[in-house]
N, C-alpha and C. Protein backbone atom coordinates (compact mmCIF):
# COMPACT_ATOMS: atom_id res chain seq x y z
N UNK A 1 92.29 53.65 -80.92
CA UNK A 1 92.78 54.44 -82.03
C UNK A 1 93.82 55.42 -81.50
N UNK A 2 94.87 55.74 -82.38
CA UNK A 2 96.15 56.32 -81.79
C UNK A 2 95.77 58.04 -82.22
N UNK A 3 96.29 58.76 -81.10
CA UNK A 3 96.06 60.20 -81.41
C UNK A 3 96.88 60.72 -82.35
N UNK A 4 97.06 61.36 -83.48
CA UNK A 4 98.65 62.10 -84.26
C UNK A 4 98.45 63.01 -83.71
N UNK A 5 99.55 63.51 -84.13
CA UNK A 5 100.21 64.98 -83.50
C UNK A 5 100.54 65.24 -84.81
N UNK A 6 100.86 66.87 -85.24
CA UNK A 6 101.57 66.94 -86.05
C UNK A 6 103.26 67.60 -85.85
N UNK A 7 103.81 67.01 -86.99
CA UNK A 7 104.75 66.97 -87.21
C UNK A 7 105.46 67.46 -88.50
N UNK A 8 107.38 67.46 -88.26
CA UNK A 8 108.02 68.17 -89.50
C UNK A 8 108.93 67.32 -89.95
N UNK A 9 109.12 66.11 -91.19
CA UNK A 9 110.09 65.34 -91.63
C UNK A 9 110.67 65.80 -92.80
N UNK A 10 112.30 65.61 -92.63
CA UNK A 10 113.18 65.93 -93.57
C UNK A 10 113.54 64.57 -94.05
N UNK A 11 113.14 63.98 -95.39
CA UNK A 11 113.30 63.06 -95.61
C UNK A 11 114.72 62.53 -96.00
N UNK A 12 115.46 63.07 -96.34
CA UNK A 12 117.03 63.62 -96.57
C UNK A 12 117.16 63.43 -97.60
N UNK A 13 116.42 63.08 -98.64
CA UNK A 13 115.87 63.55 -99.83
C UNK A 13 116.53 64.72 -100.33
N UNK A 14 115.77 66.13 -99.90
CA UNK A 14 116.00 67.48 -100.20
C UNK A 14 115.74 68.01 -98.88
N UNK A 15 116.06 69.26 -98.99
CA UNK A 15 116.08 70.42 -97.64
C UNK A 15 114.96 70.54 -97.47
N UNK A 16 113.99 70.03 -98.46
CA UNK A 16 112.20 70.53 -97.74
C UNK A 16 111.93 69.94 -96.72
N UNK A 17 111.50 70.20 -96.09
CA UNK A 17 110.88 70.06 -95.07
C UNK A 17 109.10 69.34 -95.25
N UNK A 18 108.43 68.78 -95.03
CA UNK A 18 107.36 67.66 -95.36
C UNK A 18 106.47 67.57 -94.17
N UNK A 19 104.97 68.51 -94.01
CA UNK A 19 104.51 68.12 -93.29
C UNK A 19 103.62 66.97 -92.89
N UNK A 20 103.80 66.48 -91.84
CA UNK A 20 103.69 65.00 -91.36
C UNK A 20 102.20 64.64 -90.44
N UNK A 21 101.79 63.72 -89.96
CA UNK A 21 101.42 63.97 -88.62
C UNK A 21 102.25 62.25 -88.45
N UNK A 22 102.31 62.28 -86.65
CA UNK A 22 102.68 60.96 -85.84
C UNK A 22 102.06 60.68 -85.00
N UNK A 23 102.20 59.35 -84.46
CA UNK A 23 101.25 58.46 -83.84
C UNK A 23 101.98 57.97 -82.87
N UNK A 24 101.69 57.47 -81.93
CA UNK A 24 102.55 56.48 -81.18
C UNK A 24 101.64 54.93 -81.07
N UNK A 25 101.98 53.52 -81.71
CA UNK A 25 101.49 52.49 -81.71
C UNK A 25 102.70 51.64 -80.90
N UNK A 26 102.04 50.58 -80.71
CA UNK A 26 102.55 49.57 -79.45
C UNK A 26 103.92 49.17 -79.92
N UNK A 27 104.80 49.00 -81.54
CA UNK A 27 105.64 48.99 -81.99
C UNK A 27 106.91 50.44 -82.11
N UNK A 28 106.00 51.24 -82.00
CA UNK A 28 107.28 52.38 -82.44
C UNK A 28 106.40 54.05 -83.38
N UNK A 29 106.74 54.87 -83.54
CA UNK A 29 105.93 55.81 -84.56
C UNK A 29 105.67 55.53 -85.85
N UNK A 30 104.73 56.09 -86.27
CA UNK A 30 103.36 55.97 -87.47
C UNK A 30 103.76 57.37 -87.85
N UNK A 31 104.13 57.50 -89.13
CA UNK A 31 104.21 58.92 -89.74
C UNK A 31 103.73 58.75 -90.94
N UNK A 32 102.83 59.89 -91.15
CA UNK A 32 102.10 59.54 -92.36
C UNK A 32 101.87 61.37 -92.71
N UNK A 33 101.89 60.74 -94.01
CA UNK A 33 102.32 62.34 -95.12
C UNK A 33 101.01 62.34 -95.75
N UNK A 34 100.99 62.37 -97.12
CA UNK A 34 100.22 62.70 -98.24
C UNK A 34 99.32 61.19 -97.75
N UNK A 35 97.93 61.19 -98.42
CA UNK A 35 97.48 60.44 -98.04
C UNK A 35 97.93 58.91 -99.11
N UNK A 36 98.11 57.94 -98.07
CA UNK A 36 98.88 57.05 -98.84
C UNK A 36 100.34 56.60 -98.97
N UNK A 37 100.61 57.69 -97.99
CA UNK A 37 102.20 57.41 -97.94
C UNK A 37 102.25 57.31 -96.22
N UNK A 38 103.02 56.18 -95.59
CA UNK A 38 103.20 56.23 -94.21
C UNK A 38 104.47 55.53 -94.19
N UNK A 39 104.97 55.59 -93.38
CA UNK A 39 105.80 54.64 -92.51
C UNK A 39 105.88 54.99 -90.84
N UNK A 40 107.11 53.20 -90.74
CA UNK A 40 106.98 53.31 -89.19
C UNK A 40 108.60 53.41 -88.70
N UNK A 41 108.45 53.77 -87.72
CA UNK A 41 109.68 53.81 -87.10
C UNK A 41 109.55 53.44 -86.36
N UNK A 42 110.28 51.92 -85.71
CA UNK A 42 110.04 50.99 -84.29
C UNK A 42 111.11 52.02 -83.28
N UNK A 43 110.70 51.24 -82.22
CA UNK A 43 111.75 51.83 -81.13
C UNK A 43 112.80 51.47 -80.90
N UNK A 44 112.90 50.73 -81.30
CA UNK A 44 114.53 49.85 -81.22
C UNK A 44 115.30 50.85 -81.82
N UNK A 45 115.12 51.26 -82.95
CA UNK A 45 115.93 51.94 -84.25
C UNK A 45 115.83 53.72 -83.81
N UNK A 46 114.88 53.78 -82.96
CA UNK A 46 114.95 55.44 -82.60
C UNK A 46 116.13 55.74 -81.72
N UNK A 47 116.64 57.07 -82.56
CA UNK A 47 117.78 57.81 -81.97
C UNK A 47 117.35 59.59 -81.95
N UNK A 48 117.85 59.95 -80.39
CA UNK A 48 117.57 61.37 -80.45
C UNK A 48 118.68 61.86 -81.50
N UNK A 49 118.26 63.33 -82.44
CA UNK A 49 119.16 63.31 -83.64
C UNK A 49 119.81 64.73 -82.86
N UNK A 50 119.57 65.11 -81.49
CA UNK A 50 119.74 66.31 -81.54
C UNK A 50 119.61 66.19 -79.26
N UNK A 51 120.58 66.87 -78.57
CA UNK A 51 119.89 66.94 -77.34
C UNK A 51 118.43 67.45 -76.95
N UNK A 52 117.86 66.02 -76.17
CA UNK A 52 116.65 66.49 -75.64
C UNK A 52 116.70 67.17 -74.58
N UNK A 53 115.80 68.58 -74.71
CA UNK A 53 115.66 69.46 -73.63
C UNK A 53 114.26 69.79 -73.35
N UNK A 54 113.56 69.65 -72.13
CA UNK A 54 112.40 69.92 -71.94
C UNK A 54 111.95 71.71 -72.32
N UNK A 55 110.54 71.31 -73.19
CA UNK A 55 109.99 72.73 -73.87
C UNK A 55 110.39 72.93 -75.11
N UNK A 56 111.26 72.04 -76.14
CA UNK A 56 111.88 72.58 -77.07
C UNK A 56 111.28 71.13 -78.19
N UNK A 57 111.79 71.76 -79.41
CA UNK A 57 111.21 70.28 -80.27
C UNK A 57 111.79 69.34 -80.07
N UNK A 58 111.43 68.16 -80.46
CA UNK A 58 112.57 66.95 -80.25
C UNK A 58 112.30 66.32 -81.50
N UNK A 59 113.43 66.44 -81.65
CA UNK A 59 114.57 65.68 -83.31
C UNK A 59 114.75 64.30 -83.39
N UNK A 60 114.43 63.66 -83.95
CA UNK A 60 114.66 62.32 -84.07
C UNK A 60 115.03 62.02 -85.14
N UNK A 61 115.41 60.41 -85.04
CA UNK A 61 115.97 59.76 -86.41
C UNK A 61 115.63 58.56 -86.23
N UNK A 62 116.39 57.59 -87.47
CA UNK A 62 115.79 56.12 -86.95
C UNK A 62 117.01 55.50 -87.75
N UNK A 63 117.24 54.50 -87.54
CA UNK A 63 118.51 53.91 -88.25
C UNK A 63 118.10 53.03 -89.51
N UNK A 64 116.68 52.97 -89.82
CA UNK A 64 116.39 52.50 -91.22
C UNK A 64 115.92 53.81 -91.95
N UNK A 65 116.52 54.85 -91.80
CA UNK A 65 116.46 56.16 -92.68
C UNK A 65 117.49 57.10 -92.12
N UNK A 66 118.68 56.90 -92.15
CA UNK A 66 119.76 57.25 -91.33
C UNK A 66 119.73 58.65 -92.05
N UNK A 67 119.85 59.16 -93.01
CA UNK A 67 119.42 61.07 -93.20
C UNK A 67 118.23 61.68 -93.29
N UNK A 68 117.21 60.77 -92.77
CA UNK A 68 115.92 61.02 -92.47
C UNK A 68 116.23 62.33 -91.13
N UNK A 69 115.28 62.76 -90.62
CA UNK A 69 115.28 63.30 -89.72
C UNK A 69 113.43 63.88 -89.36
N UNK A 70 112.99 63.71 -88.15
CA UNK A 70 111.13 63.76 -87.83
C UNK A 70 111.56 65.14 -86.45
N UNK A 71 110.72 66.31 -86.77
CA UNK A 71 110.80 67.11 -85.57
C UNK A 71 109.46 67.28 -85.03
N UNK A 72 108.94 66.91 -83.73
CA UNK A 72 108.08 66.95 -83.38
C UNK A 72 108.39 68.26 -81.98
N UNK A 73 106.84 68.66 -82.33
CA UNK A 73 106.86 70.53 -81.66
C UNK A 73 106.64 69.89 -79.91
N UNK A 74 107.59 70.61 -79.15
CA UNK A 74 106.79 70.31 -78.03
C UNK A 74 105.42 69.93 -77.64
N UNK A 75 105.53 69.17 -76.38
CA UNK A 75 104.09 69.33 -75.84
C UNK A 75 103.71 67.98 -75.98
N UNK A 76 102.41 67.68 -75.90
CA UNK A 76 101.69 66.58 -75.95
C UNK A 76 102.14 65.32 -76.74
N UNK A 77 102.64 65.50 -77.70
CA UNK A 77 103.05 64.29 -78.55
C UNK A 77 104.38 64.29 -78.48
N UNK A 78 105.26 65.48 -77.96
CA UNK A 78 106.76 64.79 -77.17
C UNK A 78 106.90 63.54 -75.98
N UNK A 79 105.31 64.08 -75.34
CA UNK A 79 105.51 63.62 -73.58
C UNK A 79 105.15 62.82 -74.12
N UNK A 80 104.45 62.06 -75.19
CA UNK A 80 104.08 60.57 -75.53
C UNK A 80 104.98 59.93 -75.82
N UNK A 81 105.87 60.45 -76.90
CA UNK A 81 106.84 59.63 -77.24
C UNK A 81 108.30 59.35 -76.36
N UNK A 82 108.52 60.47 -75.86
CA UNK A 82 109.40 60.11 -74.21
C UNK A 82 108.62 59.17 -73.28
């Protein structure tokens, strides 16, 4: 069973901001919102949306939600997904 972390997605939707949690599975991230709503983001399609710097959040995107944007808080579920 995969650990989440939580997380902050801007769906590019609107400026809200949407709290998340993520997963890391053998394909790519598991983000899942309200209960009932998930998606995935493979790895192929992941792009840093922002320079990665160690200690700081890391920004992502994915190219099947190109004004999407997922910020995950340092720490434990960065070092997973790096």
């Amino acid at each position: 069973m995969a650990i989440s972390h939580p997380a902050q997605l801007f769906d590019g939707q609107s400026a809200a901001s949407h709290d998340v949690t993520v997963s890391v599975s053998a394909n790519g991230l598991v983000i899942t919102g309200t209960p009932g709503q998930s998606r995935q983001w493979t790895f192929s399609g992941l792009e840093s949306a922002s320079p990665i710097r160690n200690g700081e959040t890391l920004r992502l995107k994915h190219t099947s939600e190109p004004n999407a944007r997922l910020n995950v808080p340092p720490g434990l579920a960065a070092d997973q997904i790096l």
